[in-house]
Each structure stands twice: as C-alpha cells, then as structure tokens.
Protein backbone atom coordinates (compact mmCIF):
# COMPACT_ATOMS: atom_id res chain seq x y z
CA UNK A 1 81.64 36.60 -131.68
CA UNK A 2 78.79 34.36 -133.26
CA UNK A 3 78.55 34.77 -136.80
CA UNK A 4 75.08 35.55 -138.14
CA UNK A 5 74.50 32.32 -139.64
CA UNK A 6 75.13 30.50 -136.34
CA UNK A 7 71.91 32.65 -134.70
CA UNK A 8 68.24 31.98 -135.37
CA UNK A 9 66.51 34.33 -137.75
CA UNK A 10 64.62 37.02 -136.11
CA UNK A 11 61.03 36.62 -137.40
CA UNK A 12 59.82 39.88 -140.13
CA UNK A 13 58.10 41.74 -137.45
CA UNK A 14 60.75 41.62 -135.05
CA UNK A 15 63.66 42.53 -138.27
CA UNK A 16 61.18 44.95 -138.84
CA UNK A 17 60.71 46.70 -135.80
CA UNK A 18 64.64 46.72 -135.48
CA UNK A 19 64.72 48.68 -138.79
CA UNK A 20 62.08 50.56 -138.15
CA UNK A 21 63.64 51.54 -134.86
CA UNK A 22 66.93 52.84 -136.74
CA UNK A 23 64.91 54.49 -139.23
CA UNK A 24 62.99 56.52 -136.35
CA UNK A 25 66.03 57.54 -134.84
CA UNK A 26 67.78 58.51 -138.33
CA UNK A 27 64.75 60.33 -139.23
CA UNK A 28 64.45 61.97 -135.67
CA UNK A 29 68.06 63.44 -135.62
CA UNK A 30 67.25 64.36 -139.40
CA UNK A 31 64.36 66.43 -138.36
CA UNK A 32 66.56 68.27 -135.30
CA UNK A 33 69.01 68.85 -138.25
CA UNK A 34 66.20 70.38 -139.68
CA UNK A 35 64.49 72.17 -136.83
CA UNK A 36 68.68 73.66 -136.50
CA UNK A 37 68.38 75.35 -140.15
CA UNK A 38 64.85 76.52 -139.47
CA UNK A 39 65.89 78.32 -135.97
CA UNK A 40 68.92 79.55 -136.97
CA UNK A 41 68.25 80.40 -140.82
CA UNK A 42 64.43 81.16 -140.88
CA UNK A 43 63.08 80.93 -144.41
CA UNK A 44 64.76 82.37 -146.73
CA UNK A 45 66.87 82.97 -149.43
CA UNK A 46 69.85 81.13 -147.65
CA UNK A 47 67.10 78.21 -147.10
CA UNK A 48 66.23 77.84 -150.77
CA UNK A 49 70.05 77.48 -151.77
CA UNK A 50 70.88 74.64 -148.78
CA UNK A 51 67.65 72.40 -149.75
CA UNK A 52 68.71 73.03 -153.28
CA UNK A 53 71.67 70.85 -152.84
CA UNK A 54 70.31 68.91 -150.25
CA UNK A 55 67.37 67.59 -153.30
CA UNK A 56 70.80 66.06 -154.80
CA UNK A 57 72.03 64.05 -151.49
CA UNK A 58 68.07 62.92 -151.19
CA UNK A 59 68.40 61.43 -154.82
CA UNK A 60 71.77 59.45 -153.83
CA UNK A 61 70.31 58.32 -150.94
CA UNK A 62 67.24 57.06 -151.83
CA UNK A 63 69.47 55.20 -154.52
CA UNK A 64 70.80 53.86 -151.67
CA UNK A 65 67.50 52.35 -150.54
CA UNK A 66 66.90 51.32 -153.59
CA UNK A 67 70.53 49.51 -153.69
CA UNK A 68 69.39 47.92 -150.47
CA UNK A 69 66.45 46.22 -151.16
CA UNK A 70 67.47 45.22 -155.06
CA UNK A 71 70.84 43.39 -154.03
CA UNK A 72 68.94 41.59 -151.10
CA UNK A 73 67.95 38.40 -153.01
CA UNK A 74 71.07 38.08 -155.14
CA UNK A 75 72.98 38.30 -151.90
CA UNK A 76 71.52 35.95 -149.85
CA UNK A 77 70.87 33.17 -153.00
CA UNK A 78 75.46 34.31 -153.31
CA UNK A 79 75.45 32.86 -149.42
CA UNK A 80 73.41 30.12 -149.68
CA UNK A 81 76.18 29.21 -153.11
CA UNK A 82 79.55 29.53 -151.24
CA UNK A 83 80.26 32.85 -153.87
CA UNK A 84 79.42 35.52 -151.54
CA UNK A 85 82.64 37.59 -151.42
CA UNK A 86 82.45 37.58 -154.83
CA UNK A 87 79.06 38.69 -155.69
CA UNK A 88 79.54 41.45 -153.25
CA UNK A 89 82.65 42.80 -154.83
CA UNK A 90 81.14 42.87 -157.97
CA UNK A 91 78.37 44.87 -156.33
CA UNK A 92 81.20 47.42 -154.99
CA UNK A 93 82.73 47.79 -157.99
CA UNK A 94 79.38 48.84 -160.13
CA UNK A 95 78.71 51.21 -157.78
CA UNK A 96 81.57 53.16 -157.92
CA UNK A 97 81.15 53.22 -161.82
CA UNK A 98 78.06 55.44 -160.54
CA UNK A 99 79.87 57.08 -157.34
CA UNK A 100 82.73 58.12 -159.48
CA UNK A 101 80.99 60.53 -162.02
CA UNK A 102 78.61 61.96 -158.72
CA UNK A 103 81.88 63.18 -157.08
CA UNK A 104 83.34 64.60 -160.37
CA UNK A 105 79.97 66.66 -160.75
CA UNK A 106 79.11 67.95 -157.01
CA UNK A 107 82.82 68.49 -155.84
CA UNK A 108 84.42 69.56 -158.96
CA UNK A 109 82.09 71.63 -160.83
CA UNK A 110 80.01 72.34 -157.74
CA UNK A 111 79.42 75.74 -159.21
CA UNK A 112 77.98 74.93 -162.55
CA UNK A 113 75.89 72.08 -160.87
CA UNK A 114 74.37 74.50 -158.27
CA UNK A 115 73.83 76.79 -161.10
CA UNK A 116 71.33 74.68 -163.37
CA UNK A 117 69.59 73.34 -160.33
CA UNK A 118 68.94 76.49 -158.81
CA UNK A 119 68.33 78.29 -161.96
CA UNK A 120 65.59 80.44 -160.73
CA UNK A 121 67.03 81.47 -157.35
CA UNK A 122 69.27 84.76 -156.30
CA UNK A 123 72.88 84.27 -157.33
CA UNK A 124 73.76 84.13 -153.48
CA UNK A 125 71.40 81.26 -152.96
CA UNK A 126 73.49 79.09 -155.84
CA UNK A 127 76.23 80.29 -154.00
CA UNK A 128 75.34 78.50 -151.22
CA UNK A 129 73.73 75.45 -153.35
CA UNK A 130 77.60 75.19 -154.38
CA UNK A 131 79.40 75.00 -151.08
CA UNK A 132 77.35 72.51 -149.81
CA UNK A 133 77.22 69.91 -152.72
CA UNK A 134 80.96 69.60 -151.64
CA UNK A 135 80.37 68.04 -148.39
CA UNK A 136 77.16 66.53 -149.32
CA UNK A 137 77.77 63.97 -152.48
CA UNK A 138 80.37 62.49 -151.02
CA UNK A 139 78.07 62.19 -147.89
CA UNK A 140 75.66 60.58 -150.43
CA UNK A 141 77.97 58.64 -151.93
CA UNK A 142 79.56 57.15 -148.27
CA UNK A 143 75.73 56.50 -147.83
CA UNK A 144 75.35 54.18 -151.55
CA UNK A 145 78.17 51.75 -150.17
CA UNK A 146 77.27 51.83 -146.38
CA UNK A 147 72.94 50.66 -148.30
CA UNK A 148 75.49 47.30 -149.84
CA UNK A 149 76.94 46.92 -146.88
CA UNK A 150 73.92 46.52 -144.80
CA UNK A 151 72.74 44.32 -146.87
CA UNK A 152 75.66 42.15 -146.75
CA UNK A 153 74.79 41.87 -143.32
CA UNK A 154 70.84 40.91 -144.02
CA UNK A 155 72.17 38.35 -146.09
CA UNK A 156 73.14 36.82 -142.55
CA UNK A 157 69.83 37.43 -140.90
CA UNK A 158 71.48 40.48 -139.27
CA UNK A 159 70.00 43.51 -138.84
CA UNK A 160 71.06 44.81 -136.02
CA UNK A 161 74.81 45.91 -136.38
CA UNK A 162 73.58 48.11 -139.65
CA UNK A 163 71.27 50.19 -138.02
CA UNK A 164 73.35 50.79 -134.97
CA UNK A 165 75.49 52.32 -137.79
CA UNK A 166 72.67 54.49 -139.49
CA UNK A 167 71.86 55.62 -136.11
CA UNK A 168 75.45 56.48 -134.59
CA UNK A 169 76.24 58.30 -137.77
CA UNK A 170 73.19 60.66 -137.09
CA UNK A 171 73.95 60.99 -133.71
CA UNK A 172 77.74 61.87 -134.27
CA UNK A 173 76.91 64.30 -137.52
CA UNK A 174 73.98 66.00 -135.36
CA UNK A 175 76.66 66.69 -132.52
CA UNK A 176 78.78 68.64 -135.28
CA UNK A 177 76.45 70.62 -136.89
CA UNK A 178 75.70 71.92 -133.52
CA UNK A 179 78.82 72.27 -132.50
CA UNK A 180 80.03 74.56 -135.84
CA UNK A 181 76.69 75.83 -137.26
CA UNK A 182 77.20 79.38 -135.47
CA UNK A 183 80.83 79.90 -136.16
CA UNK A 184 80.70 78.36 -140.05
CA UNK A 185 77.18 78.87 -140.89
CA UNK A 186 74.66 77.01 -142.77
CA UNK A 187 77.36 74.74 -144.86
CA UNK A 188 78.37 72.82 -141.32
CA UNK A 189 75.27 71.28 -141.72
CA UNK A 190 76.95 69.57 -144.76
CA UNK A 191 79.49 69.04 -142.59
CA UNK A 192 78.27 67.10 -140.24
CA UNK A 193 76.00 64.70 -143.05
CA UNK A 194 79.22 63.50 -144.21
CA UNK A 195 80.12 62.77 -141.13
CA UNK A 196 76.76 61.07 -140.93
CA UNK A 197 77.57 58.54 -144.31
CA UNK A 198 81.45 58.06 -143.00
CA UNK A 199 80.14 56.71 -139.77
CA UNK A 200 77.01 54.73 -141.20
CA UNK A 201 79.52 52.88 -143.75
CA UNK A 202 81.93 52.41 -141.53
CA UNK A 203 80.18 50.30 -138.75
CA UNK A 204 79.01 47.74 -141.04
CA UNK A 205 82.22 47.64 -143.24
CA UNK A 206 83.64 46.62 -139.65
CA UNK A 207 81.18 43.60 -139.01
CA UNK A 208 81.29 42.78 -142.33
CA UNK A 209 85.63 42.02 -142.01
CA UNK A 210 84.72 40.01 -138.28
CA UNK A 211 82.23 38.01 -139.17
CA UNK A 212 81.20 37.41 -143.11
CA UNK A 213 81.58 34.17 -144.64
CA UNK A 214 83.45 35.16 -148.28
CA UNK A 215 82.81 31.70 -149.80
CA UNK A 216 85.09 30.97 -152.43
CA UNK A 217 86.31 32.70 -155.39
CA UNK A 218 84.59 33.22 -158.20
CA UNK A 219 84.36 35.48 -161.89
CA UNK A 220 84.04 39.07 -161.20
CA UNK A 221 80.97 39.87 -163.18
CA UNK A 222 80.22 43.70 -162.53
CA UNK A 223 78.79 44.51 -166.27
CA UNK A 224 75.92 42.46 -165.30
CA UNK A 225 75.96 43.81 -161.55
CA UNK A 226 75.94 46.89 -162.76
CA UNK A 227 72.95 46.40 -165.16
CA UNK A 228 71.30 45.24 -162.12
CA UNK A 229 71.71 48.04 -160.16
CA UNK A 230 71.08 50.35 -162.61
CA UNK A 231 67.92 48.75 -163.31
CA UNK A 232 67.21 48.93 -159.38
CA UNK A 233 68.31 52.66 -159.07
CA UNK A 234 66.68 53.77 -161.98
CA UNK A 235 63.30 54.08 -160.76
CA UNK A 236 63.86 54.95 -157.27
CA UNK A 237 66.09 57.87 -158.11
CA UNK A 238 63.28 59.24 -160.62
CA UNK A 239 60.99 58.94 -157.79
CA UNK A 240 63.32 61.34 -155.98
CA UNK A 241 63.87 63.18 -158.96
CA UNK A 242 59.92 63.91 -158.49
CA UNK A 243 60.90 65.69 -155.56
CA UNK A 244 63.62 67.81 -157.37
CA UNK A 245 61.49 68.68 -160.40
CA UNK A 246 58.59 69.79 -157.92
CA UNK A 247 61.57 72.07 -156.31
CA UNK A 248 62.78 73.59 -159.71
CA UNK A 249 59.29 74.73 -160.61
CA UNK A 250 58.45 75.87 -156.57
CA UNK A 251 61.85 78.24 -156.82
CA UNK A 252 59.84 80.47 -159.06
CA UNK A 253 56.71 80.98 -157.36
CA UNK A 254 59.06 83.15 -154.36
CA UNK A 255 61.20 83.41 -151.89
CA UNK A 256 60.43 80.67 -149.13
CA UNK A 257 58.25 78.25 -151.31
CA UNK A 258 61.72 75.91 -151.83
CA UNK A 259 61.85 75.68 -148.21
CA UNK A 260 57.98 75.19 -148.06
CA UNK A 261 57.67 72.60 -149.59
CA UNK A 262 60.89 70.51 -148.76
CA UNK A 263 59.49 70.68 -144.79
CA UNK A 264 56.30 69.46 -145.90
CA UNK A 265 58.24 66.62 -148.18
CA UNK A 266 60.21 65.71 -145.56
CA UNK A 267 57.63 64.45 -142.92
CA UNK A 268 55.73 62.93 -145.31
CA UNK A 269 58.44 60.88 -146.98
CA UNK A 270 59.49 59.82 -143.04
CA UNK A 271 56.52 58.63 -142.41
CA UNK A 272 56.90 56.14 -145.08
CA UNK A 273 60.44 55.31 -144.83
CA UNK A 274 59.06 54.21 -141.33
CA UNK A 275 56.80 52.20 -141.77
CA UNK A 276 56.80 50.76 -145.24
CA UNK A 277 60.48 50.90 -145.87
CA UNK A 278 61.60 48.73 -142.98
CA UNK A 279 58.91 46.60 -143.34
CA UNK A 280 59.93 46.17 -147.10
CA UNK A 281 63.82 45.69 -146.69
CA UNK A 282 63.50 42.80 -144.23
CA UNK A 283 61.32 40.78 -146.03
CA UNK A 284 63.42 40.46 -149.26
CA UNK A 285 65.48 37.99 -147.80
CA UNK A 286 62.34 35.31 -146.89
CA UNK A 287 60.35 36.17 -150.19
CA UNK A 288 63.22 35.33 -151.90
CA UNK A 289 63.48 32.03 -150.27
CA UNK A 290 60.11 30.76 -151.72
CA UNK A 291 58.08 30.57 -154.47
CA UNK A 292 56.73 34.14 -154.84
CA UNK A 293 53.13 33.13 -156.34
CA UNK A 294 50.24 35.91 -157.52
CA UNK A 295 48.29 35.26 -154.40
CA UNK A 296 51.55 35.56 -152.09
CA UNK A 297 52.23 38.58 -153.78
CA UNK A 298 49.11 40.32 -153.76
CA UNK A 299 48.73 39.35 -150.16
CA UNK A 300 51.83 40.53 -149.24
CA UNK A 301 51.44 44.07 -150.39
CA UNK A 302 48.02 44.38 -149.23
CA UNK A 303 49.01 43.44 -145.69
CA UNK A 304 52.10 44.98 -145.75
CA UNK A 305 50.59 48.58 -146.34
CA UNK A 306 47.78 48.39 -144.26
CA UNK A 307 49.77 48.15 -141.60
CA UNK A 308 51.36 51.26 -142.76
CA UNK A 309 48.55 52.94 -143.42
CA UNK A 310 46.86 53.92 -139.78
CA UNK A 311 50.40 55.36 -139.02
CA UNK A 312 49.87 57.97 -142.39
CA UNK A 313 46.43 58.57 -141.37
CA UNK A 314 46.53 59.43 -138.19
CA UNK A 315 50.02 61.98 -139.28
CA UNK A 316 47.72 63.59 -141.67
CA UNK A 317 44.35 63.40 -138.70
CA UNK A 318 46.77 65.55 -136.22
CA UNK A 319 48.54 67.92 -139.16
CA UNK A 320 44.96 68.87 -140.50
CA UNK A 321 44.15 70.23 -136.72
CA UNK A 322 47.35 71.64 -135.38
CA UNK A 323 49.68 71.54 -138.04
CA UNK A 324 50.93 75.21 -138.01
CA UNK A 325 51.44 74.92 -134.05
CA UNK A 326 53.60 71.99 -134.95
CA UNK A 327 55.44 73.51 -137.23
CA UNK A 328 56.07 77.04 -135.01
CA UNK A 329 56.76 74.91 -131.98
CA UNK A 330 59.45 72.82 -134.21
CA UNK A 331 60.66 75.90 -136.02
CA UNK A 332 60.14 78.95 -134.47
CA UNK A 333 58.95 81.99 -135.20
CA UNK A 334 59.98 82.30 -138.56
CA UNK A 335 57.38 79.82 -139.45
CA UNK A 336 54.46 81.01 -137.39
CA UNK A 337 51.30 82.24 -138.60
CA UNK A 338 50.72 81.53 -142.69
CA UNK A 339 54.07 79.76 -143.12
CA UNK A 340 53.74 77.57 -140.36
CA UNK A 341 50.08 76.85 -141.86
CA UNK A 342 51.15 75.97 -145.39
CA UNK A 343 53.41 73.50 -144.53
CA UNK A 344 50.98 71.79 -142.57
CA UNK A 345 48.56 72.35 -145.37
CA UNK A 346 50.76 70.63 -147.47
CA UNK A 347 51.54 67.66 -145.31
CA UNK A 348 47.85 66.73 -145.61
CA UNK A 349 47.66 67.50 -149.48
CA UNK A 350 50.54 64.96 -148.93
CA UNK A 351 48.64 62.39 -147.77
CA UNK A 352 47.30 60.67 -150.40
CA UNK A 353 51.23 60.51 -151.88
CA UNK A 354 51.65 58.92 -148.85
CA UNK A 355 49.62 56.09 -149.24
CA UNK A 356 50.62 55.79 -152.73
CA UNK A 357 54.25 55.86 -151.97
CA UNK A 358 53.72 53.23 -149.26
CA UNK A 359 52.14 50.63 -152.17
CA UNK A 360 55.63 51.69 -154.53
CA UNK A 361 57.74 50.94 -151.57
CA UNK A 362 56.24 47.93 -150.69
CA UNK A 363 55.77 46.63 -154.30
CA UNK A 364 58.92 47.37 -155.36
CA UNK A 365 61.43 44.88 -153.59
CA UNK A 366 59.33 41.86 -154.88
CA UNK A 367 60.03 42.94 -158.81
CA UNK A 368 63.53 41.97 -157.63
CA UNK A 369 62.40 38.34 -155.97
CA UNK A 370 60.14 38.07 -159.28
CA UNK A 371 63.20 38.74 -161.73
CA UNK A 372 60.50 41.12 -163.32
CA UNK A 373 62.90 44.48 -163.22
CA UNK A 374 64.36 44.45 -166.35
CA UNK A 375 61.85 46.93 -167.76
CA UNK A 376 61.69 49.43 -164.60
CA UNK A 377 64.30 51.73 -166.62
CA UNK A 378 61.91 52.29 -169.20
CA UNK A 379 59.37 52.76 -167.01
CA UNK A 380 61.61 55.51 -165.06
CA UNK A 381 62.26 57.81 -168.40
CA UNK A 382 58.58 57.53 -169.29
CA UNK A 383 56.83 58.88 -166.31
CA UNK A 384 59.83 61.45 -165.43
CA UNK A 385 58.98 63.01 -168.63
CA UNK A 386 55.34 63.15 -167.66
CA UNK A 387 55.90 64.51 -164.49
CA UNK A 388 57.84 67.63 -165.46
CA UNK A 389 55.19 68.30 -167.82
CA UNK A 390 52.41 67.53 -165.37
CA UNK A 391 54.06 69.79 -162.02
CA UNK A 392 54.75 72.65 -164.57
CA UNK A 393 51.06 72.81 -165.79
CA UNK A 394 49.84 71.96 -162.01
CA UNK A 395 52.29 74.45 -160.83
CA UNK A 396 51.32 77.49 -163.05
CA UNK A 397 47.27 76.69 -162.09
CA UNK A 398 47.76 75.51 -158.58
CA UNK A 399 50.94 76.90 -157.05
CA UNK A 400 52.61 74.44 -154.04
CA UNK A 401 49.24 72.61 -154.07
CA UNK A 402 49.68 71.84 -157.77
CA UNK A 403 53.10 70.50 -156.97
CA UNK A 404 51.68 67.69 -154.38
CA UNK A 405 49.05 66.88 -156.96
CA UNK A 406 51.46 66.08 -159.21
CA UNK A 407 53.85 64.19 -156.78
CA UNK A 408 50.69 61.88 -156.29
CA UNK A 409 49.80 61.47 -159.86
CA UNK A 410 53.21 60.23 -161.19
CA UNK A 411 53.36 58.41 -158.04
CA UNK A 412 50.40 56.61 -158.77
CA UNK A 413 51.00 55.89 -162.25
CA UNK A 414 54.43 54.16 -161.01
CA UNK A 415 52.62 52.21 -158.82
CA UNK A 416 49.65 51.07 -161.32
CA UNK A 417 52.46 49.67 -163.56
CA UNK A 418 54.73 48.47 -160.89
CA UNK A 419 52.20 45.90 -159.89
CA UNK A 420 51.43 45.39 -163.46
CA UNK A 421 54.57 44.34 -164.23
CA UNK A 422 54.10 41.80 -161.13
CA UNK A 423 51.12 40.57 -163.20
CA UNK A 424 47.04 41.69 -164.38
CA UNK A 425 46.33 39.51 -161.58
CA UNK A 426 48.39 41.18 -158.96
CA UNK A 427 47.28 44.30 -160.26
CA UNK A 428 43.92 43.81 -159.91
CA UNK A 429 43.52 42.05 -156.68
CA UNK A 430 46.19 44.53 -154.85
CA UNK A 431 44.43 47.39 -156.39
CA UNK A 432 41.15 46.51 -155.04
CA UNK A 433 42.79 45.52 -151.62
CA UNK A 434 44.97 48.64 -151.60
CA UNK A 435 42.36 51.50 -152.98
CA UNK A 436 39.40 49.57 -150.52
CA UNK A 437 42.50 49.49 -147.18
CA UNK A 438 43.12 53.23 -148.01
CA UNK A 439 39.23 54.02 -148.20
CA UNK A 440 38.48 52.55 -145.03
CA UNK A 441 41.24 53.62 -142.82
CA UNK A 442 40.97 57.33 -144.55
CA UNK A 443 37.16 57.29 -143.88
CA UNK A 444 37.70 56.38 -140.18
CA UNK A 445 40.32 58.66 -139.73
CA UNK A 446 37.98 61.80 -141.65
CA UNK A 447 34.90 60.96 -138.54
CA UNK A 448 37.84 60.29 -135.69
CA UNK A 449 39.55 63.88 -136.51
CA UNK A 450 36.46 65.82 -137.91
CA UNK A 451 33.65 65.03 -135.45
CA UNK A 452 35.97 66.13 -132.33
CA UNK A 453 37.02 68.94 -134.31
CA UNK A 454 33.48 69.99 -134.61
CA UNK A 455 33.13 70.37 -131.02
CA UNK A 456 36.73 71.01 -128.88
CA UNK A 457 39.23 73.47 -129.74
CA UNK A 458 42.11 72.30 -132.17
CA UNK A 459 44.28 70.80 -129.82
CA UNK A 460 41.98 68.68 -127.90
CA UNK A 461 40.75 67.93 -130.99
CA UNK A 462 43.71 66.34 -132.09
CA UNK A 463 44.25 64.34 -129.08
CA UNK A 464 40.36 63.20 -128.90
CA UNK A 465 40.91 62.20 -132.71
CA UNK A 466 44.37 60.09 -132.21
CA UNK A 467 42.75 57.98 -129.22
CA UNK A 468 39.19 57.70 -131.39
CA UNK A 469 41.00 56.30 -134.33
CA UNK A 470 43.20 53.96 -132.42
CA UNK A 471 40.17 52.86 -130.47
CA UNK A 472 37.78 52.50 -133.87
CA UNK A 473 40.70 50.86 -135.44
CA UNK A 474 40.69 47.84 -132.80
CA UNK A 475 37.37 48.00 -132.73
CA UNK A 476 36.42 47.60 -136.73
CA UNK A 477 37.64 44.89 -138.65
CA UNK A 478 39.35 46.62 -141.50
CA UNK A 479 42.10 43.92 -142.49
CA UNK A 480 44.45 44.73 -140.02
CA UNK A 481 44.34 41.92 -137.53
CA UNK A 482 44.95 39.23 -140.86
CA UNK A 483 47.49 41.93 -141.93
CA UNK A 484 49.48 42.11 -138.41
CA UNK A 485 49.29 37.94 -138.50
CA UNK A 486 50.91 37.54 -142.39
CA UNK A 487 53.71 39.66 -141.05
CA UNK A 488 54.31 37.65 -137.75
CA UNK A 489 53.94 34.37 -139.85
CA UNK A 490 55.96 35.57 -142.14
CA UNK A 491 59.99 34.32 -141.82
C-alpha cells in the first residue's frame, strides 16, 4: 500500500468534493436517524428529553471539527520536521485531559447533568435526557479522537480513508437504531451513535498504524498542545453552546418547541457543514504552506463562501414554498399542518445564520495558519454571555423566532471580530465582499422563488424557482466564476 506522501496531492476542489461527499452522506443517514425519532416518537415530551442530550453530543462534536481544522497546520509543518508521531501524541494526550472529565459528567452523574439541562421539562423527559447521555458522550468523545485522527491523515494529503470512516460509522449505527428502536425505544438511537464514533475512529486509527510516517522522537509537550486546543475548541463549542442556550430558553415556551427548533437547527447547520466545512478543512493544509497575506486572506474567504452561498439560498428559496410538505413527507403526520410549517418557517428565519455561519466557518481555520488564536477564548466567554442575555430577551418578545434572531446576532458578532482579529484590513475588504456576495445571491434568489410563486402553485413554484436561480446564477456575474477558479487554483 502507497503511503500518502508517495501520491500526488489532490487539488482543494477535488479534497473538497471528497469531504464534502462524506459529509453528505454523514448528514444524510443523520437526517434518516432523525426522520426514525420523528415517525416513531412524534413530538413530544419524549422528543424534548432525547434532543436535550443530544445538544451535549452536538457540542463534543463540533469540538471535534474544531479539533480538525486547528491541529491541521501544526500537523503537517510536524511532517514536513521528521516529529510527527510525536506532535500527534501530544495531541492525544490533551484531549483526553478534556475527554476524561466529559465521561465522568454524562455517564456518571447522567442524572444530575440531564437535570440542569433540562430544567424546564417534565421529570420523565430528564429521565430520558439521562439514559441517553450514557451512550452518547462517549459517542462524542470516540468522535473528538476519530476529528485528530483524520487529520493525521490530511497531514498526508489523504482524505479519502477518513471519510470512508465518517461514512461507514453512519451507515453501521443507522442499521442499529433500526434494528432495536421498537424493542428498546428511543435510547437505541444512542445506541447506535456510539456505534457511529467507534466505527468513525476506528477506520482511520487503522490507516494511521499501515501507513504514517512517525518521524523520530521527540519531547512530549501536551501543556502547550493542550493550550492549543483549548484555544481552538473554545470558540467552536460556544458556538454550539448557542444552540443549547437557544434550547434551554425554547423548553419553556411548551411542549414540542425543543423539538421545533432542533429540526429546524439541524438542516440549517448541514447545509453549512456541507459546503463551507469541507471546503474549510482541506484547505488548512495548503494555506499553511504559504505566506498567508491580507489580500490572500480576504480573497480566500470571499471566494470560499460564495461558493457556499447559492447552495444556502436556494435551501431557504425551496423551504419558504414547500417547507411544511417537506417536513410532513420527512416526518409524518405528527408534523403536518402548523408544526410541519414552523419548522420550515424557521429554516428560512435561519437563513441569514446560515450565511453568517458559513463566513465563521470559513474564517476560522486561517486564525490557526495566522497564529492569531490566542485571544479566541476571550472572545468565546464574551459573546456567550451576550447571547444568553440576548435569546432570553428575544425569546420572551419573539418566541422560536426570537431564538433564530439571536443565533444570528451572536453569530455575527463572532464573525465581525473573527476577521478582525485576522486584521482591519481583512475585516473590511471581506466584509464588503461577504455582506455585497450575500446581497446579490439573496436578491436573485428573493425574484427566482417569489416571481414563480406569484403565479404557479407552491410546488411548481419551487421547482420553477431552483432551475431560475441556477440559470440567473450562470447567467449574472456575481463573483462566482473568479470564486470557483481560486478554489481550483488553489493546492
């Protein structure tokens, strides 16, 4: 077997597209895992216990991502030295310093865990918050070390092996909850997502032992690797946190609003871990490789979300039409009728997070390739404090609407300083690109959904809209042709 460094890099879009690929079929099987709960649970107080716990594993694992991109550059600079083993084993051990203290608190004292998260639900729903935070930290944690591992493998220029592994675990841990979920109830879906993080860490733990070059030895130095990560999970894991505070404040406006809003959260956060995530991880590796200048940087986060962009747009062009037939046909009845039309209410109040979300994911990698993260801690406490504050007040006036305001508006703040902390510069020129890139592809999506909608039923209407926007899009020059050539040229 070749070893990655014997092979010929695969160029960003084509990494990307491989990622991107994994990430579509981890996020389709997570959606059937969802569309399971719906059908066999409905919407209820069950519901609002399960996504409780399920907030927690979402944390972990976007730690994970987090973990992915931040060790990217370190790793591959380690390579490139001769000290890889090492580096990575100082990596291993600083995240078990945070995967230790995780187990103690969601397998141990599962109860009292379940109890302050899910404060303001039905004792039976905590119940169930408990039982599943068993199963589903130590899914979360498998998933933190199976994030390092992948990127061992990136290190290599290989991509491939990893997200085979993200998308066999999905596969396998779908094919148990299915199996159990009507004997053993709504916990085997916990079940079968740590099944999910055993299989994804295992695969590229395996390539990793075949075909790694270790390097030679040198000093353990986790107190600094695990500075770094903390300083690369911080953020990430308050972005999440978002999320969680959003749920805490939901759980009192009824029973169903939990569940509401997680469906809502969960195709819009897919949509960007699509697109801007994949596109995001791979190019760590070549940014780090050069001389990451204002202009580079602005250009690359400009380009990079446009291209993310249309995708979000056109989500949010078909959800504003026929989003509660969506959600009915993917949920069944339970969600028909108002239900079914507030999530897909919310996945368009969504959009605008969305785009945000896809300028944080795309911005954040480079602070790494900068060496400009030592402050993102800092930055994490401040505007987690702001957003409790901001969802309770947005809560109380606007119910689950108030919640997605306030999801954007911490959001944006994050990314405002994010690319601040690039540079003014890269603030201001990336601003301008992203906020005129969003205008444009936002107004052309508004006329390619609303003037069909003005004249066809809602479900032509939607398909009219998604081939109007495509064509207007290759029509119009709107950046994307220079953004789809930066990524190609990019290696």
């Amino acid at each position: 077997m070749a070893k990655p460094s014997a092979r010929a890099p695969r160029s960003i879009l084509s990494s990307g597209l491989l990622t991107a690929l994994s990430l579509v079929v981890v996020t389709g099987l997570s959606a059937a895992v969802g569309v399971v709960i719906a059908r066999e649970f409905g919407r209820g107080v069950e519901t609002d216990g399960f996504f409780t716990a399920y907030g927690v594993f979402l944390v972990l694992v976007l730690a994970a991502s987090a973990v992915r991109v931040a060790v990217l550059p370190s790793l591959a600079r380690a390579r490139a030295d001769g000290v890889f083993g090492s580096v990575l084993a100082s990596y291993a051990l600083a995240l078990a310093v945070v995967a230790l203290p995780a187990l103690v608190l969601g397998v141990l004292a599962s109860g009292f865990t379940a109890e302050q998260l899910a404060a303001g639900l039905p004792p039976s729903a905590q119940e169930t918050a408990a039982d599943a935070l068993v199963f589903l930290v130590p899914a979360a944690v498998a998933q933190l070390f199976a994030a390092l591992a992948a990127s061992a493998l990136a290190a290599f220029d290989s991509y491939g092996t990893a997200a085979a592994g993200y998308a066999l675990g999905s596969v396998l841990g779908l094919a148990v909850i299915l199996w159990r979920v009507d004997e053993d109830g709504i916990v085997a879906c916990a079940w079968g997502t740590l099944l999910n993080g055993a299989v994804t860490l295992a695969v590229p733990l395996a390539a990793l032992a075949l075909r790694a070059e270790w390097g030679r030895r040198a000093a353990l130095d986790v107190g600094s690797r695990f500075a770094e990560l903390a300083r690369a999970a911080a953020l990430p894991i308050v972005l999440q946190a978002f999320f969680v505070v959003c749920l805490r404040f939901a759980s009192g406006l009824g029973t169903g609003a939990v569940t509401s809003f997680t469906y809502s959260y969960f195709v819009a956060s897919a949509l960007v871990a699509v697109t801007a995530s994949s596109l995001g991880m791979v190019s760590s590796v070549p940014l780090s490789r050069a001389s990451l200048s204002d202009e580079r940087a602005s250009r690359h986060v400009v380009s990079t979300s446009l291209v993310s962009f249309a995708a979000v747009a056109a989500a949010a062009g078909v959800f504003a039409l026929v989003g509660e037939r969506i959600v009915r046909a993917a949920l069944g009845q339970a969600y028909a009728g108002e239900a079914g039309g507030e999530i897909g209410r919310l996945i368009v109040l969504l959009g605008l997070w969305m785009a945000v979300s896809i300028g944080v994911t795309v911005t954040f990698p480079m602070l790494f390739v900068a060496g400009r993260e030592r402050r993102l801690p800092l930055l994490a406490i401040a505007v987690l404090v702001l957003h409790v504050a901001l969802t309770w007040a947005a809560v109380a006036a606007l119910e689950l609407a108030g919640a997605a305001l306030a999801l954007t508006l911490s959001t944006l703040l994050v990314l405002v300083v994010l690319l601040l902390l690039l540079s003014p510069d890269v603030l201001a020129e990336s601003g301008r690109g992203l906020a005129l890139g969003a205008f444009l592809v936002g107004g052309v999506a508004l006329f390619a959904f609303g003037l069909p909608a003005v004249v066809l039923p809602d479900v032509p209407a939607a398909a009219a809209g998604v081939v109007l926007f495509a064509t207007l899009l290759a029509a119009r020059d709107l950046g994307l042709r220079q953004a789809w050539g930066y990524l190609r040229t990019l290696d």
